[in-house]
N, C-alpha and C. Protein backbone atom coordinates (compact mmCIF):
# COMPACT_ATOMS: atom_id res chain seq x y z
N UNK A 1 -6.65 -26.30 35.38
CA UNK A 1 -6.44 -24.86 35.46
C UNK A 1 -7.18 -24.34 36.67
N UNK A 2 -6.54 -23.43 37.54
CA UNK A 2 -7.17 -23.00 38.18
C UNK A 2 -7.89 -22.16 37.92
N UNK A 3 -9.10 -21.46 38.76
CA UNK A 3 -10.05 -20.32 38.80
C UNK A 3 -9.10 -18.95 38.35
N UNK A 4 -7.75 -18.73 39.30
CA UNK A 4 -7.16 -17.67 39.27
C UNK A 4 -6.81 -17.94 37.27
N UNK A 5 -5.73 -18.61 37.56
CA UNK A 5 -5.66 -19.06 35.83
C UNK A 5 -6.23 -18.83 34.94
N UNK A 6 -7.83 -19.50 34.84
CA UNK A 6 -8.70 -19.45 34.32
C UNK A 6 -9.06 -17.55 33.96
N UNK A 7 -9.16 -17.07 35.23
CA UNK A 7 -9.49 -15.54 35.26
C UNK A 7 -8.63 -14.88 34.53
N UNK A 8 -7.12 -14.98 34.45
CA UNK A 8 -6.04 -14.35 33.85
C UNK A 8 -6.33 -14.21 32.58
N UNK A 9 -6.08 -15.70 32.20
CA UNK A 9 -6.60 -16.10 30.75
C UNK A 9 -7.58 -15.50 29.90
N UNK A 10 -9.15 -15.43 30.76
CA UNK A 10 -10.14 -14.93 29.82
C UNK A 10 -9.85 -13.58 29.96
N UNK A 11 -9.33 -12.49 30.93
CA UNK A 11 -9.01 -11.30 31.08
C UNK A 11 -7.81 -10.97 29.41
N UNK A 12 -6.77 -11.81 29.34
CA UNK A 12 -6.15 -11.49 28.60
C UNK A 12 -6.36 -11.60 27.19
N UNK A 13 -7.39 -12.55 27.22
CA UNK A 13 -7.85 -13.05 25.45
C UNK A 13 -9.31 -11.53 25.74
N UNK A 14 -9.77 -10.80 26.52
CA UNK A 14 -10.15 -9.85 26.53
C UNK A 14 -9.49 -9.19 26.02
N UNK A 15 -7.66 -8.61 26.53
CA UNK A 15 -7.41 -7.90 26.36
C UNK A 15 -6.81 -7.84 25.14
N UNK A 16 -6.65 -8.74 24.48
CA UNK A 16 -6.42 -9.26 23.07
C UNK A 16 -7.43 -9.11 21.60
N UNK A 17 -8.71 -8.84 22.11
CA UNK A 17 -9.98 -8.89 21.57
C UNK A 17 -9.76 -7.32 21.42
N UNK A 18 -9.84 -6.31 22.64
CA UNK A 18 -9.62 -4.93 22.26
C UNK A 18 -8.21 -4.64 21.47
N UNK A 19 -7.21 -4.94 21.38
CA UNK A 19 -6.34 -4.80 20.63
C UNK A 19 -6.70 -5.31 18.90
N UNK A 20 -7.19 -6.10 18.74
CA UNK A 20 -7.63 -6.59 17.71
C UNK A 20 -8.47 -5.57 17.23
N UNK A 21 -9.88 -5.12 17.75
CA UNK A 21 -10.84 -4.12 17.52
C UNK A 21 -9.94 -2.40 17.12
N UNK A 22 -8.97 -2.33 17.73
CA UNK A 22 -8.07 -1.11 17.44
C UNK A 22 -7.56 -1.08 16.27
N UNK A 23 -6.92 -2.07 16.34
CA UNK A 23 -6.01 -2.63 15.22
C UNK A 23 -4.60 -2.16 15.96
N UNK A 24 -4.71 -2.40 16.94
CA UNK A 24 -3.18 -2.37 18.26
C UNK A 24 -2.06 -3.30 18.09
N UNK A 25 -1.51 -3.58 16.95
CA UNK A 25 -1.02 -5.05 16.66
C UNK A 25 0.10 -4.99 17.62
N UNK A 26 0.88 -4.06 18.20
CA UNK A 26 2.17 -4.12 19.07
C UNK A 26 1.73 -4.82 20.12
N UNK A 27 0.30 -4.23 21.00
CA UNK A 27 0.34 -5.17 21.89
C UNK A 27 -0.23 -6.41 21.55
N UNK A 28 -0.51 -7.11 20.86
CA UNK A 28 -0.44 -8.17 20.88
C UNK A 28 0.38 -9.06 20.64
N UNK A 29 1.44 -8.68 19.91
CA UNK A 29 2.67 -9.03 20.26
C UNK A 29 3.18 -9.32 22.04
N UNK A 30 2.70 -8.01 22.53
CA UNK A 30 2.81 -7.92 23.78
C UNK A 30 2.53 -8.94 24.67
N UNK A 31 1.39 -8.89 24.28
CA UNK A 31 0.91 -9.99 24.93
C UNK A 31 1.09 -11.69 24.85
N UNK A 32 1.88 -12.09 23.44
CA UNK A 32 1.84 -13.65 23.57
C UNK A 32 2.75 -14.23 24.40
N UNK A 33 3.72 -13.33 25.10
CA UNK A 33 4.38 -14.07 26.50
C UNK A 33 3.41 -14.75 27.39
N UNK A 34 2.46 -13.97 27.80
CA UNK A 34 1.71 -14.05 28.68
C UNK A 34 0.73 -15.56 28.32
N UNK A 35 0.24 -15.59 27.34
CA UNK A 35 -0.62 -16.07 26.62
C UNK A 35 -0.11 -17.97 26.43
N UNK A 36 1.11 -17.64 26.18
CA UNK A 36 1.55 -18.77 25.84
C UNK A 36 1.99 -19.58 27.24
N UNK A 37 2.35 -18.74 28.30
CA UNK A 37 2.68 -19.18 29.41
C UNK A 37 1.40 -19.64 29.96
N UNK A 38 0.38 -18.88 30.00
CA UNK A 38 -0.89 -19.31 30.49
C UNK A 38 -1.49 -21.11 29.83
N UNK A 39 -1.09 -20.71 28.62
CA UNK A 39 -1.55 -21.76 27.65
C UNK A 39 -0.74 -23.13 28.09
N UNK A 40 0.26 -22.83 28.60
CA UNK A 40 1.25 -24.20 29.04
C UNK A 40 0.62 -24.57 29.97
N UNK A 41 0.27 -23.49 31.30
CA UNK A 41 -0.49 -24.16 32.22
C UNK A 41 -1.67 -24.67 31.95
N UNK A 42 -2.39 -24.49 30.99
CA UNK A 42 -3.61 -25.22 30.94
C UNK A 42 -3.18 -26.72 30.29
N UNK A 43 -2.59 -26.74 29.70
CA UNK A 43 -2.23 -28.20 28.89
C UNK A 43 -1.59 -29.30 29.97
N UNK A 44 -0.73 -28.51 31.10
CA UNK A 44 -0.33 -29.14 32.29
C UNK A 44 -1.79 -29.48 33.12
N UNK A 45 -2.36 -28.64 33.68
CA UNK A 45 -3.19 -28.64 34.55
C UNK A 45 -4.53 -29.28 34.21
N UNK A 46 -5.10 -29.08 32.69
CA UNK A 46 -6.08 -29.25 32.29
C UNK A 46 -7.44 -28.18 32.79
N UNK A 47 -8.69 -28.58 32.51
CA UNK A 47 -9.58 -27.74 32.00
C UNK A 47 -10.85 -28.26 32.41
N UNK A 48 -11.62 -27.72 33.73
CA UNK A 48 -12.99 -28.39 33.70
C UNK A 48 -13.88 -27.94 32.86
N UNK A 49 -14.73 -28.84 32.61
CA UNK A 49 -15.73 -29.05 31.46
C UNK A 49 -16.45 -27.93 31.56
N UNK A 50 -16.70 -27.59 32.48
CA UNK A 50 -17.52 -26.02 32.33
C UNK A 50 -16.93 -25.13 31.81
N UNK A 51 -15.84 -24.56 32.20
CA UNK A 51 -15.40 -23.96 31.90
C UNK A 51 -14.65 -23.82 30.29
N UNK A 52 -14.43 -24.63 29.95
CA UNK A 52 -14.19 -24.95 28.55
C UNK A 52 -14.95 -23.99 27.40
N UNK A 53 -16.36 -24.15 27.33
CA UNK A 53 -17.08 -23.37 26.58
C UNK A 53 -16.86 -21.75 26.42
N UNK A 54 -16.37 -21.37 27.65
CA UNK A 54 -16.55 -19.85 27.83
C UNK A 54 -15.06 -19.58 27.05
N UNK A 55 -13.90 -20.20 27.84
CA UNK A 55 -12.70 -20.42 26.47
C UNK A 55 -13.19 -20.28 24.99
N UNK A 56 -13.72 -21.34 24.79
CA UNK A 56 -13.65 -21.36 23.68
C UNK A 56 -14.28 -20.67 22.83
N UNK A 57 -15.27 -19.71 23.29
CA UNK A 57 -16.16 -19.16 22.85
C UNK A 57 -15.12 -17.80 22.12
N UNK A 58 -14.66 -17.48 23.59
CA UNK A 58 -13.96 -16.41 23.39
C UNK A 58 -12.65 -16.86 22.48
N UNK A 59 -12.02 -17.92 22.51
CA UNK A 59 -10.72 -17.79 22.14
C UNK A 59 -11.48 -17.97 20.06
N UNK A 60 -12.48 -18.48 19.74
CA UNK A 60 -13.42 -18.60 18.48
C UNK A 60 -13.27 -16.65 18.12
N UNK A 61 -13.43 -16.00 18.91
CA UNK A 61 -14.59 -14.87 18.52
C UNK A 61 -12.91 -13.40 18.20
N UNK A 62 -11.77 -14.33 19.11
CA UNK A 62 -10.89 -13.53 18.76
C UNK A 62 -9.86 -13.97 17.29
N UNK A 63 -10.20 -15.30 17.26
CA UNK A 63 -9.93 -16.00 15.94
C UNK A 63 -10.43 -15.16 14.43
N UNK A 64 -12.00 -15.03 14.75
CA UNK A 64 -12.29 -14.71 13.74
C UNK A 64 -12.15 -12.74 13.66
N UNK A 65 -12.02 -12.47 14.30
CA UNK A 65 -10.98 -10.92 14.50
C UNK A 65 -9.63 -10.63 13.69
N UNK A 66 -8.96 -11.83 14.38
CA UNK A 66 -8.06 -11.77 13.38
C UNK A 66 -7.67 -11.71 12.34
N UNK A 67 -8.34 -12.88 11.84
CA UNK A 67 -8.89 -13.53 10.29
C UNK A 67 -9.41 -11.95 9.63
N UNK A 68 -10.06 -11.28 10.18
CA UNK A 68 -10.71 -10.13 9.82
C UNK A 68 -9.47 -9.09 9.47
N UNK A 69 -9.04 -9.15 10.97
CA UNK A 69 -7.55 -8.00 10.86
C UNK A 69 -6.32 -8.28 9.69
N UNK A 70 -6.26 -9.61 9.06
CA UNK A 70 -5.52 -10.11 8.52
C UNK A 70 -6.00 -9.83 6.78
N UNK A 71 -6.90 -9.95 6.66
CA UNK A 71 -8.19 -9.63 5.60
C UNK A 71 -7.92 -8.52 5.09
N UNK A 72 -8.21 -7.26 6.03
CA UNK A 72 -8.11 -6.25 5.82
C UNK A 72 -6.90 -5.37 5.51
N UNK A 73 -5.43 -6.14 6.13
CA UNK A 73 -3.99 -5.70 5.90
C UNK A 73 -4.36 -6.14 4.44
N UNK A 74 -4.25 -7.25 4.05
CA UNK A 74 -4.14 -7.24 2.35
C UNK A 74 -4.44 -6.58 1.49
N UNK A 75 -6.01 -6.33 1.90
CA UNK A 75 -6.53 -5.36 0.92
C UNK A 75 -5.79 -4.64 0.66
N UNK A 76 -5.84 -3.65 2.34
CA UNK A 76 -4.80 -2.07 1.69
C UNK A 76 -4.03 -2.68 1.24
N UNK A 77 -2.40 -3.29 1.57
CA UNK A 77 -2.03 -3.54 0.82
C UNK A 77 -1.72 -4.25 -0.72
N UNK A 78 -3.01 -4.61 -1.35
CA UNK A 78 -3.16 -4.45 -2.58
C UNK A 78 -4.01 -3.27 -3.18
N UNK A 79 -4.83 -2.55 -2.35
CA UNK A 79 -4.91 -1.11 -2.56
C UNK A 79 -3.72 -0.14 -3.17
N UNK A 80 -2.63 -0.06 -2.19
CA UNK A 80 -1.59 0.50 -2.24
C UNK A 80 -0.98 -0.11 -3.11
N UNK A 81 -0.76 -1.11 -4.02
CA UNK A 81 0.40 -1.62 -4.85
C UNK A 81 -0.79 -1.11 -6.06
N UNK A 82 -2.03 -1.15 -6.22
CA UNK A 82 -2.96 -0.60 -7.49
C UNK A 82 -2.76 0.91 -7.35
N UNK A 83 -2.41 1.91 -6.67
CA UNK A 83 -2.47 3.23 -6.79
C UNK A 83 -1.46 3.49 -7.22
N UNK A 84 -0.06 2.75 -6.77
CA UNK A 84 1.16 3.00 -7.22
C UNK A 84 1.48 2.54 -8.68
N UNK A 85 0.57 1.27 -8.94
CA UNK A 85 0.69 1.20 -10.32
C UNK A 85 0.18 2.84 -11.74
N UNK A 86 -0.81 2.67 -10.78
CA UNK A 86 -1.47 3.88 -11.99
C UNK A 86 -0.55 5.06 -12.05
N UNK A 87 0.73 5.08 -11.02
CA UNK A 87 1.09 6.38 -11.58
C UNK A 87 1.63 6.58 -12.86
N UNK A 88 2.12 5.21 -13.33
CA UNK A 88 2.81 5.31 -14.70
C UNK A 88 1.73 4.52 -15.70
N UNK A 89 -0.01 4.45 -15.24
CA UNK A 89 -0.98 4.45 -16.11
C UNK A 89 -1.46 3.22 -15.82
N UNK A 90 -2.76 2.88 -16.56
CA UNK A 90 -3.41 2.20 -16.15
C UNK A 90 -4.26 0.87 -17.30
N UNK A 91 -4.66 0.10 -16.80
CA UNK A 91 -5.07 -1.06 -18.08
C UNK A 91 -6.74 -0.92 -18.27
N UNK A 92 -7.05 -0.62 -19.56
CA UNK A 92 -7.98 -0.53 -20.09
C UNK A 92 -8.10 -1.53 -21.44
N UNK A 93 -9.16 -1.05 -22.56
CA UNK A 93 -9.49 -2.08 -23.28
C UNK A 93 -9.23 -1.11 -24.90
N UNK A 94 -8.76 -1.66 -25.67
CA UNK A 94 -8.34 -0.40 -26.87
C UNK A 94 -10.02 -0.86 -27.63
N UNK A 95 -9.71 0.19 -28.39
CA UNK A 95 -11.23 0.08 -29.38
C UNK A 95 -11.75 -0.99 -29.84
N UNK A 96 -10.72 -2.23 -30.47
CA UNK A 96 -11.22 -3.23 -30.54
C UNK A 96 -11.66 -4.14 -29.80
N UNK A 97 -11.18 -3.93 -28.52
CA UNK A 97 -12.04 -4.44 -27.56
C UNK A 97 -10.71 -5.59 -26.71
N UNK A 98 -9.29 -5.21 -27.01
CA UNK A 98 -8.03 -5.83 -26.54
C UNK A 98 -8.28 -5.23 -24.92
N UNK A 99 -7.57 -5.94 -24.19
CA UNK A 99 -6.45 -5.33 -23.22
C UNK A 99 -5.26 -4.26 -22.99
N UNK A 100 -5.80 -3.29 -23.54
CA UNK A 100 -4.71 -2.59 -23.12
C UNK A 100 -3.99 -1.59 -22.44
N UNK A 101 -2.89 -1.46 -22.61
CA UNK A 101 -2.03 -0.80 -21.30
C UNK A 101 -2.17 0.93 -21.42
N UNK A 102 -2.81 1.97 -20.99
CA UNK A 102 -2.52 3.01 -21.37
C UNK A 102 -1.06 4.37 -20.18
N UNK A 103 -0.80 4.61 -20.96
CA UNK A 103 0.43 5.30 -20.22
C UNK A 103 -0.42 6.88 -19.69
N UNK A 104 0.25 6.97 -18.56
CA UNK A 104 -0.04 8.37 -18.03
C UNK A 104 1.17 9.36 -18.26
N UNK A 105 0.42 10.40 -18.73
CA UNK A 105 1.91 11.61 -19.07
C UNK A 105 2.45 12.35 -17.69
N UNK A 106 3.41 12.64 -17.85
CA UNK A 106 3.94 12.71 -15.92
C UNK A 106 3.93 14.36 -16.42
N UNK A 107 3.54 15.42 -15.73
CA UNK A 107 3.88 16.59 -15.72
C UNK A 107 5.04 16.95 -14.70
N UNK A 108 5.92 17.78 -15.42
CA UNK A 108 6.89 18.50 -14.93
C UNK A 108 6.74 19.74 -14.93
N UNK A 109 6.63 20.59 -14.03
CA UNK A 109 6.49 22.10 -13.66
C UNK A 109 7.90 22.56 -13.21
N UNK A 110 8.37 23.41 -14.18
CA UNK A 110 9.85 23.95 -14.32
C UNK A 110 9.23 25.43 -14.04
N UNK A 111 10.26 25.93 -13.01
CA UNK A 111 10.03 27.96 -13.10
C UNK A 111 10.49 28.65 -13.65
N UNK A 112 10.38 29.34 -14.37
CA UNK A 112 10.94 30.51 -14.97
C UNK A 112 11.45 31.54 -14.50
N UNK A 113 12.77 31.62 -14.52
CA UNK A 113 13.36 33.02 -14.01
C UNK A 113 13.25 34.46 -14.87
């Protein structure tokens, strides 16, 4: 890999790192043209040993970003599938100490003419 290469590369797994920190997911989409093309040239060209670490450091630190960003989609979305449950009520424990399901009463507000 060249220097220029090399520069592209850590610039773009930069610019990949702030997208991640946003939670910018379009461009990163955006970006795996770039990324992957870069990535061919390194597998062609190869990689001096110095330089390796600083890769990897960074390409580690946007890994675990992800992992994070990926983490966090679930939640909400099992956030959001528990709120939507409760509208038609929620699971509690009956007196004897069961599992059970209690229903929520839906109000309807009708006007009077």
């Amino acid at each position: 890999m060249t220097g220029d290469d090399l520069a592209a590369f850590l610039a773009l797994l930069e610019a990949e790192r702030r997208a991640l920190m946003i939670a910018d997911f379009g461009s990163l989409q955006q970006l795996e043209p770039e990324k992957t093309a870069l990535l061919d040239r390194l597998l062609r060209n190869g990689i001096e040993p110095g330089s390796a670490e600083a890769l990897l450091q960074a390409v580690r630190r946007n890994d675990m970003l992800l992992r994070a960003a990926l983490d966090g989609l679930r939640s909400a979305i099992l956030r959001l599938s528990e709120l939507k449950d409760l509208r038609t009520g929620f699971q509690g424990y009956s007196p004897d100490g069961h599992v059970a399901r209690h229903a929520v009463a839906t109000s309807r507000l009708a006007r009077k003419a």
